[in-house]
Protein backbone atom coordinates (compact mmCIF):
# COMPACT_ATOMS: atom_id res chain seq x y z
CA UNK A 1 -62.40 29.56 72.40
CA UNK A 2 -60.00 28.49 69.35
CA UNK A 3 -57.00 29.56 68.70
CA UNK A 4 -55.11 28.46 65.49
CA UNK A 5 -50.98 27.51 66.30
CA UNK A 6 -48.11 26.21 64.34
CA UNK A 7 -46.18 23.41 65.50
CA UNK A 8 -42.46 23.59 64.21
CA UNK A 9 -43.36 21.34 61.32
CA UNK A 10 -45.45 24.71 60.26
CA UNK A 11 -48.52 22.77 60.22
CA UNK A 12 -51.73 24.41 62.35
CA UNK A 13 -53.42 23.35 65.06
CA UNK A 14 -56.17 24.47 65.96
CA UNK A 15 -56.84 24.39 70.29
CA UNK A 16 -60.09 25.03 72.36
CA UNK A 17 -59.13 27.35 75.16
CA UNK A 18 -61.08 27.11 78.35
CA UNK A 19 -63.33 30.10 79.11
CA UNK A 20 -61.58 31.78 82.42
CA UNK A 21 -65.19 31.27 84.34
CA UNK A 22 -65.75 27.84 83.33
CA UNK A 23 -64.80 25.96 86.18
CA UNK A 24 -64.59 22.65 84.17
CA UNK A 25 -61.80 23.88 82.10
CA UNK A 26 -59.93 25.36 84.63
CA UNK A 27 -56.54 23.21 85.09
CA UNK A 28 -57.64 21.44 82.20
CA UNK A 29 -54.79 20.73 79.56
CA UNK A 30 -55.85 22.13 76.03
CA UNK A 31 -56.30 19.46 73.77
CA UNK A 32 -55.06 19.86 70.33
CA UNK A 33 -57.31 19.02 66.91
CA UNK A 34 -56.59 18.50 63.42
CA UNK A 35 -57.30 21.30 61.43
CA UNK A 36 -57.90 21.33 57.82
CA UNK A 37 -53.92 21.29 57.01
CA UNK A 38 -53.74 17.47 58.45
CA UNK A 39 -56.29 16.59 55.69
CA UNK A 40 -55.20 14.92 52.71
CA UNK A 41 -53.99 16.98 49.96
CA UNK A 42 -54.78 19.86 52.23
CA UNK A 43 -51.99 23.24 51.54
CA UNK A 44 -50.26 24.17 54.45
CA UNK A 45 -48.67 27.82 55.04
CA UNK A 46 -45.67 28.24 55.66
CA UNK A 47 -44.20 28.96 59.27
CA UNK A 48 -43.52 32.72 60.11
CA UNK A 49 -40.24 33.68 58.57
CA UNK A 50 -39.72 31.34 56.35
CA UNK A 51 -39.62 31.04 52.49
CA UNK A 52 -42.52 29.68 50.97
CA UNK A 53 -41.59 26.47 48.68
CA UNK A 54 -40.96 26.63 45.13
CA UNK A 55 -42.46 24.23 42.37
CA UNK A 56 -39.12 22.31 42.69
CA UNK A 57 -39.06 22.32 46.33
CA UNK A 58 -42.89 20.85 46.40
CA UNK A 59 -43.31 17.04 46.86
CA UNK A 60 -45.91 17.13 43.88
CA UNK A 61 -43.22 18.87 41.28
CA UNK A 62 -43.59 17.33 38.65
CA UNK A 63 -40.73 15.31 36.96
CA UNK A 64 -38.06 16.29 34.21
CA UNK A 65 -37.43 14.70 31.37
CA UNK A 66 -33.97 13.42 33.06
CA UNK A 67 -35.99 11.88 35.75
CA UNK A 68 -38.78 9.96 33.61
CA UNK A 69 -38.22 6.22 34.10
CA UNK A 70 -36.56 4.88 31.00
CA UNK A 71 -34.43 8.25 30.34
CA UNK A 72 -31.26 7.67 28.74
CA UNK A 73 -28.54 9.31 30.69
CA UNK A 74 -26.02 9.29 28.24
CA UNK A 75 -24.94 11.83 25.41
CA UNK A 76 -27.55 12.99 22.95
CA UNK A 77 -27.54 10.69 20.53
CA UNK A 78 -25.02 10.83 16.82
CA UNK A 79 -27.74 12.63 13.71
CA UNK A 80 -27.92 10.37 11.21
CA UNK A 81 -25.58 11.89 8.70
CA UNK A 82 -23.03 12.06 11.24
CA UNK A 83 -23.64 8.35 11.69
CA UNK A 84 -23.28 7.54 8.42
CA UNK A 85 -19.87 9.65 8.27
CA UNK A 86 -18.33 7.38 10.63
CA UNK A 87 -18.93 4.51 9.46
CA UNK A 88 -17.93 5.69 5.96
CA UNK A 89 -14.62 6.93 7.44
CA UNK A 90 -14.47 3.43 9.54
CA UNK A 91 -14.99 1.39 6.30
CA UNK A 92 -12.22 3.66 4.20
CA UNK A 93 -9.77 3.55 7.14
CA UNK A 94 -10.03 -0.05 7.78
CA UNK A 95 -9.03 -0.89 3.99
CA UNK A 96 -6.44 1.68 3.53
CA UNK A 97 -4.97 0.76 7.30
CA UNK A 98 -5.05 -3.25 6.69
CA UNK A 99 -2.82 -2.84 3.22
CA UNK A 100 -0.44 0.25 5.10
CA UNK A 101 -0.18 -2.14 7.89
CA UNK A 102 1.38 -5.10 5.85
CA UNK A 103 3.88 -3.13 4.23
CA UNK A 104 5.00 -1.18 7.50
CA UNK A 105 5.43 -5.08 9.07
CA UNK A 106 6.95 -6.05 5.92
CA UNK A 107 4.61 -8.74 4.67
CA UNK A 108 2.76 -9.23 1.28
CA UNK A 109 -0.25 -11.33 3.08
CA UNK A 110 -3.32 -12.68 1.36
CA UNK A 111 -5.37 -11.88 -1.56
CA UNK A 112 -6.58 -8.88 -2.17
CA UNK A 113 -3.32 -7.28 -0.23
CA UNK A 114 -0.70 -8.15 -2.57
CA UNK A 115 -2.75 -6.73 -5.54
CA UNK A 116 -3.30 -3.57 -3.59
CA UNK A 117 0.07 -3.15 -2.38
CA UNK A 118 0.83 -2.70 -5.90
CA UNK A 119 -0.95 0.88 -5.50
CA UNK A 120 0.57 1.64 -2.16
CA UNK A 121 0.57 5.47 -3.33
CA UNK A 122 -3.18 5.46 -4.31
CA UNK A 123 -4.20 4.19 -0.27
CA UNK A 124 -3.68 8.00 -0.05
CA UNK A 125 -6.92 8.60 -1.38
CA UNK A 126 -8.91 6.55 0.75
CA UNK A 127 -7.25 7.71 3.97
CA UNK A 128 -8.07 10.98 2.81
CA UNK A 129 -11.75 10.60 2.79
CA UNK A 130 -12.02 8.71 5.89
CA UNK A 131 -9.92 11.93 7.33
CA UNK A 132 -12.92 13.94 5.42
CA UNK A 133 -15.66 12.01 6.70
CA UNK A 134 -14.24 11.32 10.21
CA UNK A 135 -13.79 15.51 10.79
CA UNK A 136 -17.27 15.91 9.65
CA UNK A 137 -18.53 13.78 11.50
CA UNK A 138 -16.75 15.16 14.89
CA UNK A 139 -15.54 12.00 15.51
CA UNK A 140 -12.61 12.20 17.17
CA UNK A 141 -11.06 8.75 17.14
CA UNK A 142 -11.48 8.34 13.24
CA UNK A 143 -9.86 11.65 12.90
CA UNK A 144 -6.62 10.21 14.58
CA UNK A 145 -6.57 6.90 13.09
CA UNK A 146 -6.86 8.36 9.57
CA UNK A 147 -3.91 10.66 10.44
CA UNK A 148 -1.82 8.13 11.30
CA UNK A 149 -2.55 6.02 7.52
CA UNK A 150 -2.03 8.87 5.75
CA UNK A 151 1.54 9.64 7.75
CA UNK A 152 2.32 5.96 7.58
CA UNK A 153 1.48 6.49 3.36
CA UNK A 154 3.13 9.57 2.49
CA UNK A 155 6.30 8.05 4.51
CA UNK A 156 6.42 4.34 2.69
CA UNK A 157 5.48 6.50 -0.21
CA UNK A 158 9.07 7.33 -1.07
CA UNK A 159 11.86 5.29 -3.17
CA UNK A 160 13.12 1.83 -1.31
CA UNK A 161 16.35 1.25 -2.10
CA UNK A 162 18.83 -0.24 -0.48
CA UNK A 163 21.47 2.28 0.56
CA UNK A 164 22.80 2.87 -3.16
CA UNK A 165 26.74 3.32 -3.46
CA UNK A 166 28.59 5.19 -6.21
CA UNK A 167 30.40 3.16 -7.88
CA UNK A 168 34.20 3.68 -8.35
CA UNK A 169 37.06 2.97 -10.99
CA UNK A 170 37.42 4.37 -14.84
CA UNK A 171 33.90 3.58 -17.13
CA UNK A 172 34.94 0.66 -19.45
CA UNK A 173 31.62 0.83 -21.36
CA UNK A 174 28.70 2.33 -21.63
CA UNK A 175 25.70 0.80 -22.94
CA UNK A 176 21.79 1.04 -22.90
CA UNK A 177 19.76 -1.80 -21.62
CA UNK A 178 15.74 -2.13 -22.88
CA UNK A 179 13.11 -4.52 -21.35
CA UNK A 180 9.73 -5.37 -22.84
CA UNK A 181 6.77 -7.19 -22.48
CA UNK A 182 5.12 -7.34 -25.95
CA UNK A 183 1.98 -8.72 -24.58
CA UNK A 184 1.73 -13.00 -26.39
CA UNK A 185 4.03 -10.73 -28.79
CA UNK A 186 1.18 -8.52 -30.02
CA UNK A 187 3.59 -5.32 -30.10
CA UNK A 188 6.32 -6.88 -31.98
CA UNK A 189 6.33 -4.12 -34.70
CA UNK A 190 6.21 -1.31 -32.14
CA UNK A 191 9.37 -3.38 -30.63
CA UNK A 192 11.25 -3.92 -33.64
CA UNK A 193 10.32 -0.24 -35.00
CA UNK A 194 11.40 1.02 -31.10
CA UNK A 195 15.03 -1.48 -31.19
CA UNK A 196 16.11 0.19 -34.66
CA UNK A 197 15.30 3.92 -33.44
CA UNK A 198 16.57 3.56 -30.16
CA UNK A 199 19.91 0.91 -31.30
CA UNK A 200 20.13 -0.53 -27.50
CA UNK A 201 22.70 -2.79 -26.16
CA UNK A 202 21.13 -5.33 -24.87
CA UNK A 203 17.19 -6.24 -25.33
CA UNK A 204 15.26 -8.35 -22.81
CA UNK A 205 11.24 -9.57 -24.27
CA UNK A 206 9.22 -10.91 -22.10
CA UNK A 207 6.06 -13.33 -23.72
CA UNK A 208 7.81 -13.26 -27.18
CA UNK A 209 5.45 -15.78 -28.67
CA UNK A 210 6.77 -18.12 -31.32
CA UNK A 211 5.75 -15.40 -34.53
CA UNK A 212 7.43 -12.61 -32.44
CA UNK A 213 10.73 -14.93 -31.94
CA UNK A 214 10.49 -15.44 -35.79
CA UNK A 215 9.74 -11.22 -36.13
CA UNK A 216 12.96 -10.74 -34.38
CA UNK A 217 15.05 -12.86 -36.45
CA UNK A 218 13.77 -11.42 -39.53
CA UNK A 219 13.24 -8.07 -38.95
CA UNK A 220 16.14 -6.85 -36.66
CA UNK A 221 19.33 -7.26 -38.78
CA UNK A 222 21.85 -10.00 -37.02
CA UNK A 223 24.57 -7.28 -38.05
CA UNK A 224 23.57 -5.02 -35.12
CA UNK A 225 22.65 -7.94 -32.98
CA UNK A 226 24.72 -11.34 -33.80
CA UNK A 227 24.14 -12.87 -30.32
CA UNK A 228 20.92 -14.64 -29.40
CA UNK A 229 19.24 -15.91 -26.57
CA UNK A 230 15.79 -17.04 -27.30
CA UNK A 231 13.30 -19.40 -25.25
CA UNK A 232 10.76 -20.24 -27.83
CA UNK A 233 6.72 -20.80 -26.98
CA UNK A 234 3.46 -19.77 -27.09
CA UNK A 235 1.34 -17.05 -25.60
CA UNK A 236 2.73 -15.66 -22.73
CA UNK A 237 5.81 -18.57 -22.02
CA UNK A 238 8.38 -17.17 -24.47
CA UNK A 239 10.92 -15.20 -24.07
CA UNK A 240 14.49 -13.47 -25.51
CA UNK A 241 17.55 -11.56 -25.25
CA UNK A 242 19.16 -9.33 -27.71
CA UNK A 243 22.68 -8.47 -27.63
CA UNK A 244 25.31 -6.29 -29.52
CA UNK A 245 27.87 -8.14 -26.71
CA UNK A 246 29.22 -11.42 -27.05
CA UNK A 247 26.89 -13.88 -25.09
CA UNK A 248 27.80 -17.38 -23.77
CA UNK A 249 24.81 -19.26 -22.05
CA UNK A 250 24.37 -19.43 -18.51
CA UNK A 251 21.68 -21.21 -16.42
CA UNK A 252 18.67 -19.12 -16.44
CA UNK A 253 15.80 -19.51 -13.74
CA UNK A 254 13.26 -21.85 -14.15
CA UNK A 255 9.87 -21.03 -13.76
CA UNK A 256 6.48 -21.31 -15.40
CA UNK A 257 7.56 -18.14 -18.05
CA UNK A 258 11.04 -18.80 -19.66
CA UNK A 259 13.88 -16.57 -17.48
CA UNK A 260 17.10 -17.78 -19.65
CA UNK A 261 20.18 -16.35 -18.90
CA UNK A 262 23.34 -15.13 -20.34
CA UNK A 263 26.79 -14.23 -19.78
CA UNK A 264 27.96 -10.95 -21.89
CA UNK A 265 31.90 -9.75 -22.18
CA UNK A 266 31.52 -6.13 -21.81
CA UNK A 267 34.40 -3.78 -21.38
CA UNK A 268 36.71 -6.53 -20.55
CA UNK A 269 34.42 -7.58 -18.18
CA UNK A 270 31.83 -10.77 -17.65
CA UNK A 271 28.45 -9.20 -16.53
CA UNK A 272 25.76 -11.69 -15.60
CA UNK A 273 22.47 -10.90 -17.15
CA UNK A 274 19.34 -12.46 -16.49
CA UNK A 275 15.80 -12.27 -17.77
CA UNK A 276 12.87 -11.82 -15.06
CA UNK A 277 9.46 -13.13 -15.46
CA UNK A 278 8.05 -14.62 -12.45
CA UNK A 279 3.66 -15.17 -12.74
CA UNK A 280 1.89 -12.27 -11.58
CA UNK A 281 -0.22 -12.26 -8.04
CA UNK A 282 -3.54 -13.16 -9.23
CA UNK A 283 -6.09 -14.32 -7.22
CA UNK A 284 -4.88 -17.99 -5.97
CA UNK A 285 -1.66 -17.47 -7.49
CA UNK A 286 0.13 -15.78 -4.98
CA UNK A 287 1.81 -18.22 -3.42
CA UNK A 288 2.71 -19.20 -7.01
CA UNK A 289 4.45 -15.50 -7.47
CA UNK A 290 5.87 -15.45 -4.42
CA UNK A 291 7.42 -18.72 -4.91
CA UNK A 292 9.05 -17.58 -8.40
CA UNK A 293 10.07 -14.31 -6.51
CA UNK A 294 11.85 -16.38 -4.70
CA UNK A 295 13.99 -18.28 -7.00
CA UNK A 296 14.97 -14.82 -8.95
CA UNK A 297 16.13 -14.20 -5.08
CA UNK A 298 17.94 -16.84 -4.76
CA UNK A 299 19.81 -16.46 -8.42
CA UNK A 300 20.49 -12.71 -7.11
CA UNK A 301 21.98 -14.52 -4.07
CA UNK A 302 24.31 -16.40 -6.03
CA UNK A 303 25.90 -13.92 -8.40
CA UNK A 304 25.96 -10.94 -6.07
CA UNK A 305 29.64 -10.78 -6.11
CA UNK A 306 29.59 -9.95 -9.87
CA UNK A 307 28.49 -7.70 -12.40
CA UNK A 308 25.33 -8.09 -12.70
CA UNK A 309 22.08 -6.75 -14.71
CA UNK A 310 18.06 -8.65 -13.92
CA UNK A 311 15.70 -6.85 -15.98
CA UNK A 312 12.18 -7.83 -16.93
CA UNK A 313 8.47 -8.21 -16.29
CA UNK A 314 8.95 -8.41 -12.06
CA UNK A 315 5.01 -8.44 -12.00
CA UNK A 316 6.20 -6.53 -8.36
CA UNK A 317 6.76 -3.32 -6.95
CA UNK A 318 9.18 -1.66 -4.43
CA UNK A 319 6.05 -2.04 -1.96
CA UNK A 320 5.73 -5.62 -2.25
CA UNK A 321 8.29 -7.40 0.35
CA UNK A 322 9.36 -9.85 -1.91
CA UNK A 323 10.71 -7.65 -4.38
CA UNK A 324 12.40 -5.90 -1.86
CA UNK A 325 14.32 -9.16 -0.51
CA UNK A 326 15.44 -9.84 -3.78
CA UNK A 327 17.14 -6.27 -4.37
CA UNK A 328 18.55 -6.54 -0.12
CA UNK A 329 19.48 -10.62 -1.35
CA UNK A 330 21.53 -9.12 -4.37
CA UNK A 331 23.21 -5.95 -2.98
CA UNK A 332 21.48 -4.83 -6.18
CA UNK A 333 19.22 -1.44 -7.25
CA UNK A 334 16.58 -0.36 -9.26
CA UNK A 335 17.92 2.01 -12.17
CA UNK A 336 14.60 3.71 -12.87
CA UNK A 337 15.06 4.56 -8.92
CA UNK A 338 18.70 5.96 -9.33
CA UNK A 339 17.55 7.54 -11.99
CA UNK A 340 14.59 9.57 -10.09
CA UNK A 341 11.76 7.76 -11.51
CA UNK A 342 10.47 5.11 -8.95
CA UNK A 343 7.12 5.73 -9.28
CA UNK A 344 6.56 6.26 -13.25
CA UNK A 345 3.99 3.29 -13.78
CA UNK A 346 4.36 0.69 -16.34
CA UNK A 347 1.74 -1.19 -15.90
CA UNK A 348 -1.30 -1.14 -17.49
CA UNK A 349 -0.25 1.12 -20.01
CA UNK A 350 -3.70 1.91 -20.76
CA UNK A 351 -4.54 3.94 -17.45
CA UNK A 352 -4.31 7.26 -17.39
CA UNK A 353 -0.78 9.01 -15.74
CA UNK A 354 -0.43 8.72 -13.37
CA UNK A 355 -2.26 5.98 -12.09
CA UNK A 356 -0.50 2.28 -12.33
CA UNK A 357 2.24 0.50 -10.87
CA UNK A 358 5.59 0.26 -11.50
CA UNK A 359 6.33 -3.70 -12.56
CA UNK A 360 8.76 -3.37 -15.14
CA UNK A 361 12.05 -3.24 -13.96
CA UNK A 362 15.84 -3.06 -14.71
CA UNK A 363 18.42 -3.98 -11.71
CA UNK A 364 21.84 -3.62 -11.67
CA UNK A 365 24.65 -4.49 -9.12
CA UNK A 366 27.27 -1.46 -8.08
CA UNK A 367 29.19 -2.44 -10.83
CA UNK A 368 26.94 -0.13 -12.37
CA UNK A 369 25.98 4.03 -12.77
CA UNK A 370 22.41 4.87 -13.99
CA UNK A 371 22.88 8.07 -16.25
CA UNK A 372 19.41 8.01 -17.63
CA UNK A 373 15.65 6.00 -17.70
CA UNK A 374 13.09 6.41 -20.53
CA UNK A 375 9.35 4.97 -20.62
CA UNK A 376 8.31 4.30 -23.94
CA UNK A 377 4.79 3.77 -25.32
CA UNK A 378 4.54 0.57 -27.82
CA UNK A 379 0.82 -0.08 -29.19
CA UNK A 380 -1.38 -3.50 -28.51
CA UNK A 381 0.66 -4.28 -25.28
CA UNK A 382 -0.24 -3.69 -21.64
CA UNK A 383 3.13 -2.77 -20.40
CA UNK A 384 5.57 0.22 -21.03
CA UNK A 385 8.95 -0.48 -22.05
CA UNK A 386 12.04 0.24 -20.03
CA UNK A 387 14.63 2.04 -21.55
CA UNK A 388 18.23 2.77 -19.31
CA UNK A 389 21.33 4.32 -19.49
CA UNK A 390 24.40 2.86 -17.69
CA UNK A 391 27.94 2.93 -16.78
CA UNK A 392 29.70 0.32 -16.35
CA UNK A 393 33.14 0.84 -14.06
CA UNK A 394 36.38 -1.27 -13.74
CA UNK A 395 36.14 -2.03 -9.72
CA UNK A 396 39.53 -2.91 -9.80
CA UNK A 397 38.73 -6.42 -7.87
CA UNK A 398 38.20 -9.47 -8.89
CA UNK A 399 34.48 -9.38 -8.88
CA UNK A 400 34.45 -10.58 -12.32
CA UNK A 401 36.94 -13.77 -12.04
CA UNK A 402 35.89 -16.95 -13.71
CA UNK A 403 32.92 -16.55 -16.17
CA UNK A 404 33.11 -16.49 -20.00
CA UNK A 405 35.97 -14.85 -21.91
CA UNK A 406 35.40 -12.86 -25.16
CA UNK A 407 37.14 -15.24 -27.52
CA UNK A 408 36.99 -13.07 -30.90
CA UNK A 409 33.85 -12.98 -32.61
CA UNK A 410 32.50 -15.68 -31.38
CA UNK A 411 29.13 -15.33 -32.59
CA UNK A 412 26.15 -17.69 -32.37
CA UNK A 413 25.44 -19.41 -35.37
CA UNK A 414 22.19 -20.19 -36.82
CA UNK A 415 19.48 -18.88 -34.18
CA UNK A 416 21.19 -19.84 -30.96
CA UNK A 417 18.21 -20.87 -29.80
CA UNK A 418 17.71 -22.20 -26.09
CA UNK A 419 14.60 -25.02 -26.44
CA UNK A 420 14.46 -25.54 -23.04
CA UNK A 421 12.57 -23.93 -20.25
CA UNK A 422 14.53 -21.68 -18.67
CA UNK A 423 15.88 -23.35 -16.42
């Protein structure tokens, strides 16, 4: 007799039971068989009362995807366009970040950062699309790096100055001041056609080639302008000043470009002027322009306790650190920035408003009140000229002891002319 049983592994068994008139199985111990569930592969039923096994509770369910050997456990991976997005935003953010970076430490750096630093406004737009990029792309690191740039930006973005008093005491003159770089002297006639209609006191040409030194003594009567200081050479090397002021000469700067300088009686009152025309930052130059910067520093340095007026070609901005130790050296200040116009570009005067930079400057000491700046257009040049209003006020001090004295009309015979460098 068989009888089939479950051990508590729910497996059967199947047992031979001794017939109760066999006497050769009586006080015999049943002995137990394997039945077909110990075969291999062989289904076994479940015990009573339990729940039969699901496919994931059998030992032949068959494996997920997350179990497959090889299976990446990670995130599912970026789509391609999303990919693409951040490294777009990476390669935007990086540029824009490295050139914001130097001007938050307060460095000019290598090449191509100082010629970039002249756009500091424009690193707007590419921190703008690496913001673009980075939010379509999800990613959320970009996102908050290209935030940052573009707060860093819009904050350097505004007028540097140093903290700009107002200047005290009666005005003992008032006078207009006009810089120009007439390109190897190429816009002469737009100069000497500008100087008649605009009648200036003072006139500061930068790369005044020999015929445009010879334009200005021919063309612009000495009646309205008897005193002369002019640097004569070719190309780019010459340079001028105009004045309706008696001048006496004065140790310019010397540098590649002729910076002469001047001493004018106006108002009672010696006022240093100086021309500014340090090389630009070209490409393996820069040390070059920095170097130059750094003499027109130094000169600001030395006359800071006077009346004062730098104005020329700067071939720098307010972004570029240099230019901003020179006006910090000089307790001195940009007019077109007094005069709410920091970021009108002069430079090139062929691009399109208002894209440029802002190179072409005229700086004055506290001597001085801006009332006015004017950007004028002259053809076959590169630059814009500078045209300001001032004030000039009686401090009451001696800020203006020693110098030249007005001693009648002690005007400069014959040309005036200064043959030497500069310097």
């Amino acid at each position: 007799m068989a009888a089939e049983l479950f051990d508590r592994a729910g497996r059967s068994r199947v047992m031979h039971l001794p017939h109760s008139g066999d006497p050769e199985d009586r006080g015999t111990t049943p002995t137990a068989h394997a039945g077909p569930a110990d075969s291999p592969g062989a289904q076994v039923p479940p015990p009573v009362g339990s729940t039969p096994a699901g496919p994931a509770d059998s030992p032949e369910a068959t494996a997920g995807p997350a179990d497959s050997p090889g299976a990446s456990a990670g995130p599912p991976r970026r789509s391609p366009w999303r990919r693409a997005g951040s490294r777009g935003a990476g390669v935007a953010l990086a540029g824009a970040g490295v050139v914001v970076g130097c001007r938050i430490v307060g460095v000019d750096g290598i090449t191509p950062v100082p010629q970039l630093l002249a756009f500091l406004p424009w690193m707007l737009v590419p921190a703008g699309l690496g913001l673009l990029l980075a939010a379509l792309a999800r990613h959320r690191g970009l996102v908050a790096c290209a935030l940052v740039v573009l707060t860093a930006t819009s904050w350097y973005v505004q007028p540097y100055d140093t903290d700009p008093r107002t200047p005290h005491g009666p005005v003992v003159a008032r006078l207009r001041v006009l810089t120009a770089n007439v390109e190897f002297g190429q816009a002469t006639g737009d100069l000497v056609a500008a100087v008649r209609r605009e009648k200036p006191d003072l006139v500061f040409v930068q790369e005044c080639a020999r015929a445009c030194s010879e334009a200005l003594a021919g063309r612009i009567p000495r009646a309205d302008y008897p005193y002369r200081t002019v640097v004569e050479g070719e190309f780019a090397s010459g340079s001028a000043i105009l004045s309706a002021h008696p001048l006496t000469p004065a140790p310019g700067i010397r540098g590649v470009l002729a910076m002469p300088g001047a001493e004018a009686r106006i108002g009672g009152r010696t006022v240093q002027l100086q021309l500014a025309h340090p090389l630009p930052p070209i490409p393996g130059g820069v040390d070059a322009w920095r170097e130059e910067l750094g003499l027109v520093s130094a000169y600001a340095t030395a006359h800071k306790d006077r009346p004062a007026i730098l104005a020329g070609d700067f071939n720098a901005t307010q972004d570029h650190a240099a230019f901003r130790r020179l006006l910090d050296a000089g307790d001195l200040h940009d007019s077109a920035r007094l005069a709410g116009a920091s970021r009108t570009p002069t430079w090139p005067a062929t691009a399109p408003r208002p894209l440029g930079a802002q190179i072409d400057h005229v700086l004055v000491s506290e001597d001085f009140g801006v009332t006015g700046a004017r950007f004028l257009d002259l053809a076959d040049t590169d630059h814009r000229a500078l045209l300001v209003a001032l004030e000039l006020r009686d401090a009451g001090d001696a800020r203006d002891t020693g110098g030249a004295r007005d001693t009648g009309d002690a005007r400069d015979t014959g040309d005036a002319r200064d043959t030497g460098d500069g310097g």
